[in-house]
C-alpha atoms as a PDB file:
ATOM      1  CA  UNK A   1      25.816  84.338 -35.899  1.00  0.00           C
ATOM      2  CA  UNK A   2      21.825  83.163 -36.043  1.00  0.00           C
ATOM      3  CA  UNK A   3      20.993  84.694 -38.812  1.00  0.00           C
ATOM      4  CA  UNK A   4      17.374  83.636 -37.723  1.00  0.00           C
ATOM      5  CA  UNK A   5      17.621  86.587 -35.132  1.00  0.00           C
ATOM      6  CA  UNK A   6      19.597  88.983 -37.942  1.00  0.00           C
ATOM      7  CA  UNK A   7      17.867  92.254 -38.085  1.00  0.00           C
ATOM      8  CA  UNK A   8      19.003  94.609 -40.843  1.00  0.00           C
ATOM      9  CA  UNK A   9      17.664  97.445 -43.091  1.00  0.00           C
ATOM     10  CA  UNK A  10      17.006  96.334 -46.814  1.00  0.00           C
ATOM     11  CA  UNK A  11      16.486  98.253 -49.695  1.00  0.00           C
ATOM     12  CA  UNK A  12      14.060  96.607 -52.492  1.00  0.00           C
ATOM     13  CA  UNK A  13      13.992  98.480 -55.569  1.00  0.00           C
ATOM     14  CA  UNK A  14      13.243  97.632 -59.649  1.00  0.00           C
ATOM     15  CA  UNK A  15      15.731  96.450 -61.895  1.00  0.00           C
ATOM     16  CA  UNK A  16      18.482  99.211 -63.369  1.00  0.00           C
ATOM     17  CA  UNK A  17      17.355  98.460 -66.709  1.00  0.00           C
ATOM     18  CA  UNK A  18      13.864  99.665 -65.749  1.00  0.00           C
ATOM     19  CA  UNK A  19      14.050 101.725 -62.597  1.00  0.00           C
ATOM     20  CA  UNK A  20      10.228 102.781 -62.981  1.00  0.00           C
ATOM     21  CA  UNK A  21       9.011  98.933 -63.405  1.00  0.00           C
ATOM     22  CA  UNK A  22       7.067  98.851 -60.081  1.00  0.00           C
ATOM     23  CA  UNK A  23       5.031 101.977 -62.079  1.00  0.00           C
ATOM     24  CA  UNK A  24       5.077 102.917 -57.698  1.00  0.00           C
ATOM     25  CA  UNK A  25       2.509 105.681 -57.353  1.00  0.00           C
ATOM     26  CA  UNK A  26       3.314 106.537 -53.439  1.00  0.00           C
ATOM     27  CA  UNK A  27      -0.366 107.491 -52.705  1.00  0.00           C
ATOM     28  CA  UNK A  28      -1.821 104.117 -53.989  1.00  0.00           C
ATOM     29  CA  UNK A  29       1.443 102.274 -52.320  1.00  0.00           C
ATOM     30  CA  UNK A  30      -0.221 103.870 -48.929  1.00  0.00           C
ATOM     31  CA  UNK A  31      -3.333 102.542 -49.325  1.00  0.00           C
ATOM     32  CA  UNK A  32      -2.098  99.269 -50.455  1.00  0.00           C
ATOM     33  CA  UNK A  33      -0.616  99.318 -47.163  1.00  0.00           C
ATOM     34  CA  UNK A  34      -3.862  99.945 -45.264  1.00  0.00           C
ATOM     35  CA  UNK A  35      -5.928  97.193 -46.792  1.00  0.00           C
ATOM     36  CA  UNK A  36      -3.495  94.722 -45.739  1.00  0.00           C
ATOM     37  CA  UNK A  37      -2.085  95.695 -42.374  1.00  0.00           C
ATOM     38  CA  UNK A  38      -5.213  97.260 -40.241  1.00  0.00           C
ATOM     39  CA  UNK A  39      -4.078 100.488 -38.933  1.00  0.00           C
ATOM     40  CA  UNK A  40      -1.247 100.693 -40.643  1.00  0.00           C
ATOM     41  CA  UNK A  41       0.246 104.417 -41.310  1.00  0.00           C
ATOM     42  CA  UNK A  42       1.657 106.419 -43.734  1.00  0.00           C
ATOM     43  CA  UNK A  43       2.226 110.227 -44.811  1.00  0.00           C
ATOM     44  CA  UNK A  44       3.996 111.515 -47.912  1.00  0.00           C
ATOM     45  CA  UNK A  45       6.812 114.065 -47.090  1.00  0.00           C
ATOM     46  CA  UNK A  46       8.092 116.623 -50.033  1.00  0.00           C
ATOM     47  CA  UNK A  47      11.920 117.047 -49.258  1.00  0.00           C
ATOM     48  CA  UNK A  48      14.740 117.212 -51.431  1.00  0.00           C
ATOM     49  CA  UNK A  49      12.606 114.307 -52.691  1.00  0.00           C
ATOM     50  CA  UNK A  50       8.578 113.025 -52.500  1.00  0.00           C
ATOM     51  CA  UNK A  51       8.765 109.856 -50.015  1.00  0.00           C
ATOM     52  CA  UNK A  52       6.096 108.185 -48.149  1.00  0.00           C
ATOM     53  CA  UNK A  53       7.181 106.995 -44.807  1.00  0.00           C
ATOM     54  CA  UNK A  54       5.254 103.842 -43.290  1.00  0.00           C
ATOM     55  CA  UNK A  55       4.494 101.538 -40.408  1.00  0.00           C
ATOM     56  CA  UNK A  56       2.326  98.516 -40.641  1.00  0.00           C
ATOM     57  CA  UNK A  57       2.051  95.476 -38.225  1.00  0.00           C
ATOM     58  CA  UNK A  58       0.766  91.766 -39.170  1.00  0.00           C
ATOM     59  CA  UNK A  59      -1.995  89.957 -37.242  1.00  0.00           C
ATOM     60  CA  UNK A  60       1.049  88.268 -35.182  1.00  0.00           C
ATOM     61  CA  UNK A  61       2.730  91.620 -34.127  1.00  0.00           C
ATOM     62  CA  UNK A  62       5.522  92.259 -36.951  1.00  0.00           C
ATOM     63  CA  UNK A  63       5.621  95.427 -37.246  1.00  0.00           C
ATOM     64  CA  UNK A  64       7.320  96.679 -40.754  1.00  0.00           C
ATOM     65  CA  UNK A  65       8.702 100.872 -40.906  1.00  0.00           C
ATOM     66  CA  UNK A  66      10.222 102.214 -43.650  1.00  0.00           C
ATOM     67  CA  UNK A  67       9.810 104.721 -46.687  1.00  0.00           C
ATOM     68  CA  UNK A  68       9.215 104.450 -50.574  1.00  0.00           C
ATOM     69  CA  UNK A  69      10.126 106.931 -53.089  1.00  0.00           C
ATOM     70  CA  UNK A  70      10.825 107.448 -56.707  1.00  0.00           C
ATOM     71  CA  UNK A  71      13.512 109.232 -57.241  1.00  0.00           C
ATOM     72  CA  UNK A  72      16.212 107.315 -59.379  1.00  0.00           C
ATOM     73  CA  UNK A  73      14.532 104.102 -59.447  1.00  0.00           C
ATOM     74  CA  UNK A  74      11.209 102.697 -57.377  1.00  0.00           C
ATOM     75  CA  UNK A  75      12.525 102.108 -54.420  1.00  0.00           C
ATOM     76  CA  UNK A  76      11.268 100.688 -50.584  1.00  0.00           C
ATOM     77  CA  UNK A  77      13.342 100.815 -47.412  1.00  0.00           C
ATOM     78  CA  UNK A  78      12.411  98.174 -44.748  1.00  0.00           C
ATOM     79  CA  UNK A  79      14.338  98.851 -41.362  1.00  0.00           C
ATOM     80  CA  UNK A  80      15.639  96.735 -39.042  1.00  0.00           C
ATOM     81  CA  UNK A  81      13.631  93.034 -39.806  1.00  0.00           C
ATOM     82  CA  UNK A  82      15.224  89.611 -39.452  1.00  0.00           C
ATOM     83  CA  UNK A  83      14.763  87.762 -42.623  1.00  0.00           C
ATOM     84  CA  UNK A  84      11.743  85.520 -42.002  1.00  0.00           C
ATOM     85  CA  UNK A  85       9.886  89.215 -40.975  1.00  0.00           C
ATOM     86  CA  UNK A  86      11.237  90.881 -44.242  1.00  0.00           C
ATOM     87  CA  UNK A  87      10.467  87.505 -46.037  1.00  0.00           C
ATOM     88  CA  UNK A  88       6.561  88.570 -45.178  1.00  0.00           C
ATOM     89  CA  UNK A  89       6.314  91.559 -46.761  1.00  0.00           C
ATOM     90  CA  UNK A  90       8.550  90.947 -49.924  1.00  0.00           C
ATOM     91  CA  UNK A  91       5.972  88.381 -50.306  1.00  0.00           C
ATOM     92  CA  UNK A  92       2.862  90.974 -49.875  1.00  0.00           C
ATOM     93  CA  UNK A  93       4.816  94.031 -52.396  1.00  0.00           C
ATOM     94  CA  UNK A  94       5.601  90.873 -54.848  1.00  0.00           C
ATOM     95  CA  UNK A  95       2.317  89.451 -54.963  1.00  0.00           C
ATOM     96  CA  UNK A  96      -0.145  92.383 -53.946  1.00  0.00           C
ATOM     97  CA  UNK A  97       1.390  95.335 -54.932  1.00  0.00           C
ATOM     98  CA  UNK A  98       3.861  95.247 -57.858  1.00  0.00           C
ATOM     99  CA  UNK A  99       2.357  94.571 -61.701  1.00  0.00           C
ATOM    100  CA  UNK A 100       4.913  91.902 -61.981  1.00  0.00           C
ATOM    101  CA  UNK A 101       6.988  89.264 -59.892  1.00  0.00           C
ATOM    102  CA  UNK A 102       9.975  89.561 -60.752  1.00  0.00           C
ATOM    103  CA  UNK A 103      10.909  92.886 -60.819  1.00  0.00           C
ATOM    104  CA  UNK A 104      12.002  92.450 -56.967  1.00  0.00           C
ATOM    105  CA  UNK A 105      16.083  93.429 -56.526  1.00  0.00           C
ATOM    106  CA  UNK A 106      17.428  94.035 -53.228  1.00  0.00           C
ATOM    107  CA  UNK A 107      20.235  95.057 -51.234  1.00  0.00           C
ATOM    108  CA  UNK A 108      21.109  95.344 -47.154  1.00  0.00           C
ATOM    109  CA  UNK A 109      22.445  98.085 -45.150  1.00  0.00           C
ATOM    110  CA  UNK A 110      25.504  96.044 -44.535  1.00  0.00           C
ATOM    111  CA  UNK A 111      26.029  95.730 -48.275  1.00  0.00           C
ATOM    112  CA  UNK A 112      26.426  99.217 -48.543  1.00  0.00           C
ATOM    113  CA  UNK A 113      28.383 100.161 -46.069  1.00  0.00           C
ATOM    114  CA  UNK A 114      30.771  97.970 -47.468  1.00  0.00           C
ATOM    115  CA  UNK A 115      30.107  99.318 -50.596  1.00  0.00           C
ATOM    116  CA  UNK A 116      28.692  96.356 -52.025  1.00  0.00           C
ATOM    117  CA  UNK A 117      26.841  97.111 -55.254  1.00  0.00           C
ATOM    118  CA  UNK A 118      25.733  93.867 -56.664  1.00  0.00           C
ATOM    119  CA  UNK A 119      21.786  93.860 -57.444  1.00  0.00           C
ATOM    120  CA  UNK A 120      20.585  91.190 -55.782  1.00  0.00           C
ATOM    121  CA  UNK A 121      17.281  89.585 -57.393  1.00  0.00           C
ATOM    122  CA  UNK A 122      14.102  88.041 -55.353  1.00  0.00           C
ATOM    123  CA  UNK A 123      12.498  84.749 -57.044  1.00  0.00           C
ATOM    124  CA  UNK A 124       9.884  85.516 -58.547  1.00  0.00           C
ATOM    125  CA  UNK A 125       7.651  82.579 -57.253  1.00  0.00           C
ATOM    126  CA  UNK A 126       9.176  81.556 -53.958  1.00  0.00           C
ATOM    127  CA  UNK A 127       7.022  81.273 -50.643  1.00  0.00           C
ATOM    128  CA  UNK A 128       8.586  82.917 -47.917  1.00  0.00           C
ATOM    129  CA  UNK A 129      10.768  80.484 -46.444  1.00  0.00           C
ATOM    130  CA  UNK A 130      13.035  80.177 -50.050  1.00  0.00           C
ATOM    131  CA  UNK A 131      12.669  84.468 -49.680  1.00  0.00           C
ATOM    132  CA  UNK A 132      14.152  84.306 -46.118  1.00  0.00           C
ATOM    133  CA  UNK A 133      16.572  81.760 -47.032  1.00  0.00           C
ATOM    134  CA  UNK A 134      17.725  84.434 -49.813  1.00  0.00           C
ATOM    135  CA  UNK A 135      18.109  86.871 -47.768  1.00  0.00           C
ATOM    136  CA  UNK A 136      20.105  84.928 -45.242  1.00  0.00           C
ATOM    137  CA  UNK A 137      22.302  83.648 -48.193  1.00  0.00           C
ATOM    138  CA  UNK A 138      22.803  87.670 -49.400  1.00  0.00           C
ATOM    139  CA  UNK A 139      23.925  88.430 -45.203  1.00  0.00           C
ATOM    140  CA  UNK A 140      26.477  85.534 -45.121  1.00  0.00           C
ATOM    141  CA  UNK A 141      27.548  86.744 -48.594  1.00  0.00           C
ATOM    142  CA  UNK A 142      28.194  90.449 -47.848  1.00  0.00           C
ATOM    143  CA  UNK A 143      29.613  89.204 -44.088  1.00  0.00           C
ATOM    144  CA  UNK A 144      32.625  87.291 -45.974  1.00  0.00           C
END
């Protein structure tokens, strides 16, 4: 498998000893998201739960969807992204968005579905190739 080409759905999230961490108000999370992808969109959506639901492209045409919410612990879904596109934006929540580096812990679809719980943590200063290379480790991990 190329794990280059691996698209997945992760879930970043703060630590389980401090679920609120990211302090995530969804309205400011929004506009966070506009300043740094032009025309990127979001809209808040009251459910069973508040969650804003997003999509944002980079200058080279990654485009990032997904939703953030609050309930249970501060939380941000990022569907179907290989690791070097996922890499990107855990880079922009880390360093633009969240009040502190390394309150970054993360998890795949795949993980659980196989009902994986392990809390994976995010460096807290690596550039985005040691962030892909993370994430590729977690895949090959949870694959077996």
């Amino acid at each position: 498998m190329d794990l280059d080409d691996y698209q997945t759905t992760y879930l970043l999230y703060a630590p389980a000893k401090n679920p609120h961490a990211w302090r995530l108000d969804l309205t400011a999370f929004g506009e966070a998201l506009q300043a740094a992808f032009p025309g990127a969109r979001y809209e808040t959506r009251q459910g069973r739960q508040l969650r804003l639901s997003f999509w944002a492209m980079t200058e080279d045409g990654t485009e990032f969807t997904g939703f953030a919410s609050t309930e249970g612990r501060d939380t941000v879904l990022l569907s179907d992204n290989t690791p070097s596109e996922a890499a990107a934006f855990i880079a922009w929540l880390r360093d633009s968005f969240l009040p502190a580096p390394d309150l970054i812990r993360f998890s795949s679809e795949l993980a659980v579905e196989r009902g994986i719980e392990t809390d994976w943590r995010m460096p807290a200063e690596a550039d985005t190739t040691h962030i892909a290379d993370e994430l590729k480790h977690h895949i090959q991990v949870v694959e077996g």
